[in-house]
Structure formats: C-alpha cells, structure tokens
C-alpha atoms as a PDB file:
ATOM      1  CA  UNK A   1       0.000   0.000   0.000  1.00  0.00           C
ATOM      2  CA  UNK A   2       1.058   3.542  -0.815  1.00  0.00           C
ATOM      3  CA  UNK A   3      -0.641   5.451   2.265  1.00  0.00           C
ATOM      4  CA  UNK A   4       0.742   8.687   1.211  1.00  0.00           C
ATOM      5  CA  UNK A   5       3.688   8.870   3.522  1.00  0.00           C
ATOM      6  CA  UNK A   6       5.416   5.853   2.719  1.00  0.00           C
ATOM      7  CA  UNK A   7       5.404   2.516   0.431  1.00  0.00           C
ATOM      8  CA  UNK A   8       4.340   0.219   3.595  1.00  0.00           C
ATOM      9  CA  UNK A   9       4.181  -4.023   2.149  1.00  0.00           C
ATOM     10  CA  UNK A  10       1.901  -5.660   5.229  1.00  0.00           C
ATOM     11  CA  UNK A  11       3.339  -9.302   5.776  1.00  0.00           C
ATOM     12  CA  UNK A  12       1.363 -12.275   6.390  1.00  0.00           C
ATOM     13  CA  UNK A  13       2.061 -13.722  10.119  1.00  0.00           C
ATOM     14  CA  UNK A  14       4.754 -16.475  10.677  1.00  0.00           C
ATOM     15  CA  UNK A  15       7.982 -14.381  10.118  1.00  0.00           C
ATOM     16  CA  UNK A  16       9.248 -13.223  13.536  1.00  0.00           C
ATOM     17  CA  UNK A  17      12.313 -12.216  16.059  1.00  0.00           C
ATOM     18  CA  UNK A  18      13.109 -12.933  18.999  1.00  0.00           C
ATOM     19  CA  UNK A  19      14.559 -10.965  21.611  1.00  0.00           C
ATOM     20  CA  UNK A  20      16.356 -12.333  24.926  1.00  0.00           C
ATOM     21  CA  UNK A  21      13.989 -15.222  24.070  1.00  0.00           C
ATOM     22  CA  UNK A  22      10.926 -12.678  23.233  1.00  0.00           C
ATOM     23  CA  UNK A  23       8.718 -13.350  19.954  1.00  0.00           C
ATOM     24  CA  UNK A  24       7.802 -10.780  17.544  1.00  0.00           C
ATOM     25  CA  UNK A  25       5.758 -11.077  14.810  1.00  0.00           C
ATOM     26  CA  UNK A  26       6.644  -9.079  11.854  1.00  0.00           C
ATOM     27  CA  UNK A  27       3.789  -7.356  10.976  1.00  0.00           C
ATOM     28  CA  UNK A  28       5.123  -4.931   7.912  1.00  0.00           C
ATOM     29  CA  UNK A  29       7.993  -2.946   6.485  1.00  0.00           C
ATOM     30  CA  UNK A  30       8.009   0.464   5.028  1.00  0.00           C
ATOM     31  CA  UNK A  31      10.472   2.423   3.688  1.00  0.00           C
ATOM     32  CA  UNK A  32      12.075   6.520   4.387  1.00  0.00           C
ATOM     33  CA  UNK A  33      14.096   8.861   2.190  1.00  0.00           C
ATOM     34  CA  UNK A  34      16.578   9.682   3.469  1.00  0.00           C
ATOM     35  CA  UNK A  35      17.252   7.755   6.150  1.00  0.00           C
ATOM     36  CA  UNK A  36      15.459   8.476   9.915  1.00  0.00           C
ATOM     37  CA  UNK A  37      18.834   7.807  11.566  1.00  0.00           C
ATOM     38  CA  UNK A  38      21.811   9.043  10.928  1.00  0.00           C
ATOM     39  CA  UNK A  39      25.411   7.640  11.343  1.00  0.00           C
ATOM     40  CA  UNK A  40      28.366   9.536  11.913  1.00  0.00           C
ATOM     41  CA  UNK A  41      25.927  12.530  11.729  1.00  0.00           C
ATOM     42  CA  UNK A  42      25.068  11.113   8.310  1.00  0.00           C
ATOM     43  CA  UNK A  43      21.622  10.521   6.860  1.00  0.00           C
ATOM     44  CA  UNK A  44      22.176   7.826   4.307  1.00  0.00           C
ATOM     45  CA  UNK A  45      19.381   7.904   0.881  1.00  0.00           C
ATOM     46  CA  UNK A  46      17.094   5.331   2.345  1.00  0.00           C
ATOM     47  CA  UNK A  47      16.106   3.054   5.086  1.00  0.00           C
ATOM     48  CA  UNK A  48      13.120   0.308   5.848  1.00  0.00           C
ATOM     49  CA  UNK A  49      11.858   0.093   8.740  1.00  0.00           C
ATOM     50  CA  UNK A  50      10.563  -4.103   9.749  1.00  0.00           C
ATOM     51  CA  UNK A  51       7.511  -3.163  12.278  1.00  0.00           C
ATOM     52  CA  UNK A  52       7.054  -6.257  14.699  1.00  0.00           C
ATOM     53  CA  UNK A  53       4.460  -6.428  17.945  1.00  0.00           C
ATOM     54  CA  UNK A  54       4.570  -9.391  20.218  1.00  0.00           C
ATOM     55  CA  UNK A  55       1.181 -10.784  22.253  1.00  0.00           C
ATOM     56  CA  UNK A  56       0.780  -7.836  24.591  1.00  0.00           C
ATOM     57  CA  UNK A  57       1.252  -4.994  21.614  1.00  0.00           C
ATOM     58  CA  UNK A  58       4.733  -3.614  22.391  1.00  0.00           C
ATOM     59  CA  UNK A  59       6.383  -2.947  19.364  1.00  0.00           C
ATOM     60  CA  UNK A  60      10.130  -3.849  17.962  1.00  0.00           C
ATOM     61  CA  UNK A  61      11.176  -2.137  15.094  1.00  0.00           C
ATOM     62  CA  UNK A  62      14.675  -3.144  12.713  1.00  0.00           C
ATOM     63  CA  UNK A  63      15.442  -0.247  10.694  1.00  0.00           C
ATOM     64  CA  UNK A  64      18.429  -1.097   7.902  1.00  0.00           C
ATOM     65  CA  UNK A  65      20.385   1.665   6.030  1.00  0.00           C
ATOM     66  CA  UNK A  66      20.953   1.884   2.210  1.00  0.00           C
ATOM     67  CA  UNK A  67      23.433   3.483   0.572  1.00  0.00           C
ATOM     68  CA  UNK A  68      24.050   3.790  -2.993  1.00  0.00           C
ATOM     69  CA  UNK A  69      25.287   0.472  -5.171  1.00  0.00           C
ATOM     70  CA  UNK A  70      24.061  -2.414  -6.394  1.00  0.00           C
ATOM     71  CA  UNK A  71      20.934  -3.019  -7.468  1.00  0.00           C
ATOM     72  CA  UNK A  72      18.899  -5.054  -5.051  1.00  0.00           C
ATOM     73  CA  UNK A  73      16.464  -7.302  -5.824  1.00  0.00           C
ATOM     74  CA  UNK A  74      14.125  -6.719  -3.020  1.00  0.00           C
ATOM     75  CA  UNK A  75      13.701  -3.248  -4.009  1.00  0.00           C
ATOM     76  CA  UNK A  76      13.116  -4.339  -7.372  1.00  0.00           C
ATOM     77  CA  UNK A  77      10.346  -7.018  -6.499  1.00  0.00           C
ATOM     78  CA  UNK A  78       8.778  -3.690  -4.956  1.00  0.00           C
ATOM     79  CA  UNK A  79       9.019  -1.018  -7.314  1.00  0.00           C
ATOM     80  CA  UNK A  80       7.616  -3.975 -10.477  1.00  0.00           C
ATOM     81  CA  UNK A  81       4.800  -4.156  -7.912  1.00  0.00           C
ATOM     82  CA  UNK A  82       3.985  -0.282  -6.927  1.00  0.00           C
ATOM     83  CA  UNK A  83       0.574   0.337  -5.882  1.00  0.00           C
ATOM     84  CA  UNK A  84      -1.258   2.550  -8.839  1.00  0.00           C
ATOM     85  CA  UNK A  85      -3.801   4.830  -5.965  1.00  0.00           C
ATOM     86  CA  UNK A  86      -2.803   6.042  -2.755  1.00  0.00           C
ATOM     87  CA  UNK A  87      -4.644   4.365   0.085  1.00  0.00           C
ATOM     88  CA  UNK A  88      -5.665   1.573  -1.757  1.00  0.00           C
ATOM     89  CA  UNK A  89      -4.125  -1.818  -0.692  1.00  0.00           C
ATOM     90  CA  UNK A  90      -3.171  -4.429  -3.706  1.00  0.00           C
ATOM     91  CA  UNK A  91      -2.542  -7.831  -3.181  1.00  0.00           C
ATOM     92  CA  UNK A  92       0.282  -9.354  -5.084  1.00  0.00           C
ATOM     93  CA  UNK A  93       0.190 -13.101  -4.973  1.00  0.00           C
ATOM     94  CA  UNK A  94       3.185 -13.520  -8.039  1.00  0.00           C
ATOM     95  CA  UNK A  95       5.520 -11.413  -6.274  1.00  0.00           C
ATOM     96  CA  UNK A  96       7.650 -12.399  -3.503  1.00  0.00           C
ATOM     97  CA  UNK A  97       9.419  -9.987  -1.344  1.00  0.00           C
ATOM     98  CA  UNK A  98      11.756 -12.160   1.791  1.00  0.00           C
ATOM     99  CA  UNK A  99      12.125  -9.115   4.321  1.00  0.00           C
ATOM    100  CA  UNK A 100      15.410 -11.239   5.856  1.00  0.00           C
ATOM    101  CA  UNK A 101      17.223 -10.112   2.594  1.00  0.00           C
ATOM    102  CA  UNK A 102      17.260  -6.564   3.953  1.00  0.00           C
ATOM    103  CA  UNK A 103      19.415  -8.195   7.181  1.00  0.00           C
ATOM    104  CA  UNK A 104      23.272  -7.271   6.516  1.00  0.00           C
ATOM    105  CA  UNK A 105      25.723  -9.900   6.153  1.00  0.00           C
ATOM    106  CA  UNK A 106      26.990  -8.109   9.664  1.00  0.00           C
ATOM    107  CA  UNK A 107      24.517  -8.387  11.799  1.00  0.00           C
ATOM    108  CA  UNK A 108      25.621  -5.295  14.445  1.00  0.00           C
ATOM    109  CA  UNK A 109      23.512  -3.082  15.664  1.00  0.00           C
ATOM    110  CA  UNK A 110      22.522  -0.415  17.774  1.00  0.00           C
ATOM    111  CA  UNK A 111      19.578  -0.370  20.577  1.00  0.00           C
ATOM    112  CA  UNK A 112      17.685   2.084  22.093  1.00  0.00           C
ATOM    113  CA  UNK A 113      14.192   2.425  23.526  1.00  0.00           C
ATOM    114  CA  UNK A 114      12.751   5.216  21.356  1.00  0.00           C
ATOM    115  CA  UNK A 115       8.912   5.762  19.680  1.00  0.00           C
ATOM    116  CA  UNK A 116       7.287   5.947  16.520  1.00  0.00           C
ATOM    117  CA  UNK A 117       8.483   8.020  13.841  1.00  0.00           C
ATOM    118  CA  UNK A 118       5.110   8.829  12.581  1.00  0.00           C
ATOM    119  CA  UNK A 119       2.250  10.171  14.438  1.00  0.00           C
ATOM    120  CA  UNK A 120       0.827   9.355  17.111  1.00  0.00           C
ATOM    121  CA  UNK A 121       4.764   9.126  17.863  1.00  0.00           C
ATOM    122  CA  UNK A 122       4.589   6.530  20.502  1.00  0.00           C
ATOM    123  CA  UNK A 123       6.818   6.095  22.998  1.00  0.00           C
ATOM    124  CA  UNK A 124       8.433   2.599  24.394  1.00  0.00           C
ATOM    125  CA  UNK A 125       9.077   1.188  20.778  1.00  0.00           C
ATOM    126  CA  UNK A 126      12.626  -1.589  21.086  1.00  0.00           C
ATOM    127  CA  UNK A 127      14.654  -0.071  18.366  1.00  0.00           C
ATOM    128  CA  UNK A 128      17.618  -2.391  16.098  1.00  0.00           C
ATOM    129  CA  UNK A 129      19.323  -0.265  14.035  1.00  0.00           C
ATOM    130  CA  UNK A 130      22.077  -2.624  12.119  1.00  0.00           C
ATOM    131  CA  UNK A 131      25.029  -0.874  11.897  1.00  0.00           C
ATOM    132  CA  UNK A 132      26.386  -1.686   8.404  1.00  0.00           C
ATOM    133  CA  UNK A 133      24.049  -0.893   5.544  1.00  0.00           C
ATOM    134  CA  UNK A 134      22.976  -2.810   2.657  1.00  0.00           C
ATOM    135  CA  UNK A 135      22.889  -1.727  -1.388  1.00  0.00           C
ATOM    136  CA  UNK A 136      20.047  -0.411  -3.871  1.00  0.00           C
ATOM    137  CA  UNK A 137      21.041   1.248  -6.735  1.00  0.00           C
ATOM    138  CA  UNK A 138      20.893   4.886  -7.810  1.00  0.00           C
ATOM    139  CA  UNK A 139      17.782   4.571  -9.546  1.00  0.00           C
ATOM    140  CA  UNK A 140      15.901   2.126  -7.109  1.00  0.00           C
ATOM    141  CA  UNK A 141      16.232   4.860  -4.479  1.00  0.00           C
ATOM    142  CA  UNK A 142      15.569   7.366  -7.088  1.00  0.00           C
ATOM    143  CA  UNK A 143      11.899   5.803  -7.642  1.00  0.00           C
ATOM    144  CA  UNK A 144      11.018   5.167  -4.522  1.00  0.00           C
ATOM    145  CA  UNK A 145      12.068   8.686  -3.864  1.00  0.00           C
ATOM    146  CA  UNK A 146       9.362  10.027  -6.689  1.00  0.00           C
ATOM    147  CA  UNK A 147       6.772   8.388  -4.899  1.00  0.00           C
ATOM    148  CA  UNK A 148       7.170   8.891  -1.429  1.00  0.00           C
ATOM    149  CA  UNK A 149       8.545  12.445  -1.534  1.00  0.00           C
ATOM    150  CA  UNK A 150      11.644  13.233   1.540  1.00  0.00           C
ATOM    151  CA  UNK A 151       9.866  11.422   4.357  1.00  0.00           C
ATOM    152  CA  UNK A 152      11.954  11.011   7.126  1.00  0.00           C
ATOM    153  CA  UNK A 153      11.296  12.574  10.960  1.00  0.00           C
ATOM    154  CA  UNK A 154      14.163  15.340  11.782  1.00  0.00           C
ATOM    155  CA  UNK A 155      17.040  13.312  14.126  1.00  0.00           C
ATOM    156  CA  UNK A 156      15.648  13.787  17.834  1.00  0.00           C
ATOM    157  CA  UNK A 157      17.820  14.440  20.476  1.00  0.00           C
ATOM    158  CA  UNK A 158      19.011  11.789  22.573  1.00  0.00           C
ATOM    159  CA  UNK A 159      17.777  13.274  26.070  1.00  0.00           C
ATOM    160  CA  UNK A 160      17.913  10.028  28.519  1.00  0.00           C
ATOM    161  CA  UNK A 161      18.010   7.269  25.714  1.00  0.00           C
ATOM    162  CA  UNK A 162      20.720   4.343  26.095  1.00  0.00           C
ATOM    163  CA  UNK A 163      22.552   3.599  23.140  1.00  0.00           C
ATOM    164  CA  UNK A 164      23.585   0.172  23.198  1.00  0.00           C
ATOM    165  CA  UNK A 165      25.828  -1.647  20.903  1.00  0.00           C
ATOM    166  CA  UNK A 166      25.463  -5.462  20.215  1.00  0.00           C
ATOM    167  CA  UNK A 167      29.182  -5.664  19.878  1.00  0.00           C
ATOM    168  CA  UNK A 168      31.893  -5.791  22.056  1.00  0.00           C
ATOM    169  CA  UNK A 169      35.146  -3.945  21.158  1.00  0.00           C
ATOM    170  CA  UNK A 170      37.295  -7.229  21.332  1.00  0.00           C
ATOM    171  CA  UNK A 171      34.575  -9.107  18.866  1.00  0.00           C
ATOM    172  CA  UNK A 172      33.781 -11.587  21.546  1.00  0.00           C
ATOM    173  CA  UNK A 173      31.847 -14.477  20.483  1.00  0.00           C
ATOM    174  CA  UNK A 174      28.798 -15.374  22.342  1.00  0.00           C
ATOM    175  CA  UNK A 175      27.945 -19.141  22.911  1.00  0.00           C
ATOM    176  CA  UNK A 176      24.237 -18.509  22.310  1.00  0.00           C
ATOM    177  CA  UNK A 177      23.416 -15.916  20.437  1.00  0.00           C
ATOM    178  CA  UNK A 178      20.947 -13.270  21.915  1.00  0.00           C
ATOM    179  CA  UNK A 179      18.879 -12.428  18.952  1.00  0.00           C
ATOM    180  CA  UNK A 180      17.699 -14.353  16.328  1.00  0.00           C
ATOM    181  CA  UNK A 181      15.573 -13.710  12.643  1.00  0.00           C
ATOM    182  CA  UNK A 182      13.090 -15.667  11.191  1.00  0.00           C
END
C-alpha cells in the first residue's frame, strides 16, 4: 500500500524475532528517504523500517540503512509491484518480497528504547538499528524517492536514551546468540 507517507508491504504472520527469548511477529515494512537515523551525523538515501508487535502490543522495530550500489532485488520485487492509488491496498500473490534479505551480512547493531516516527509518535518502541548498511542502486532509491517524496522525521535528540551496541570492542563471540531472525 502507498498510504501517502510511505510505500508500507503488510506481511502475512509467521515471520518473527526474537529478543532475549521474546517473539515478535513481523507485521510490515516500510520504507524513508533519506534515512530516519543518521550515522556519523550522516543521513544515508534510504532506510526500511521491519515493524514487529509481540502478544501484549509492544512494538520492535529493525530499521536497515541503504546506501548507494548495487541493485537489489528486493527493491526491485517492490518497485515492479507499486501500488497505482494512494490508500488503496493491492494484493500481489506472483511477487515475492523475503524481508530477511534486507538483514546485513553483519549483523551489528545499535539499541535504544525510542517511539514511533510517525504520528501518534509513541513512545516505548525496542529499536535495532544494524550498523552496516545494505545496497540499492541509484535509480531504485531514485523511484522510490518520486513516490514517497523526503519522508523522514528530523534526528531527535538523545535526552535520557541508552545507546547500546550489540558488539563488544574485542569481537567476543557469544555461545548462544541473543537475537535471532526468522
């Protein structure tokens, strides 16, 4: 669905996370341009956000970075499937979009307890942000671009938020791993 703010692609239930042994169900991905958050005080030309809720309605939300490269197929199942009218959901059956293709190769990230990025702006939303991004080309971010217009929310400030990093600095291996994609 095009809902006038972003291209949003509602997923059918089964794909989840979990989270220190937490299940989320993905329940859709949508996409920004430029990028909601910034790295090295850079915005990067696009990011997708993967919306999950678990049982009692707290949300978990990956967001992924693109920059500029290769093109990516994903993006490409997407844009030879655009939705013609704003606010008017089509159903696809032919095309197949696999949301863990927009996981890095490094999975790294960032964590924070933050809210919505559109209104009503909720607080108490788990943010993932993976730290390394992934490629579209040029012209995949281009399109996407045309039909979403610059969507992102401004950078907010950090005020009390913990950024956490799933890494250590001496790239210790964990025996189990804490987080896991489906």
């Amino acid at each position: 669905i095009n809902n006038g703010h972003t291209v949003q692609v509602n997923y059918p239930l089964g794909s989840y996370i979990e989270v220190g042994g937490h299940r989320y169900e993905l329940l859709q991905f949508h996409f920004h341009t430029p990028s909601e958050h910034q790295k090295d005080g850079f915005n990067y030309p696009m990011e997708v956000h993967l919306v999950h809720k678990d049982g009692e309605g707290h949300l978990a939300v990956i967001g992924v970075i693109f920059q500029e490269g290769e093109e990516n197929p994903q993006i490409q199942t997407l844009l030879e499937n655009l939705p013609k009218e704003i606010g008017k959901q089509e159903i696809h059956r032919g095309a197949s979009i696999n949301p863990v293709m927009f996981i890095p190769a490094n999975t790294d990230f960032y964590k924070y307890s933050g809210s919505l990025t559109t209104p009503p702006c909720s607080e108490g939303v788990y943010w993932m942000v993976f730290k390394h991004p992934i490629e579209a080309s040029m012209e995949q971010i281009e399109r996407l671009k045309e039909v979403m217009g610059e969507n992102n929310r401004p950078v907010q400030k950090l005020n009390s938020r913990s950024l956490l990093k799933s890494w250590s600095e001496q790239h210790q291996q964990q025996e189990q791993p804490l987080y896991e994609f489906y």
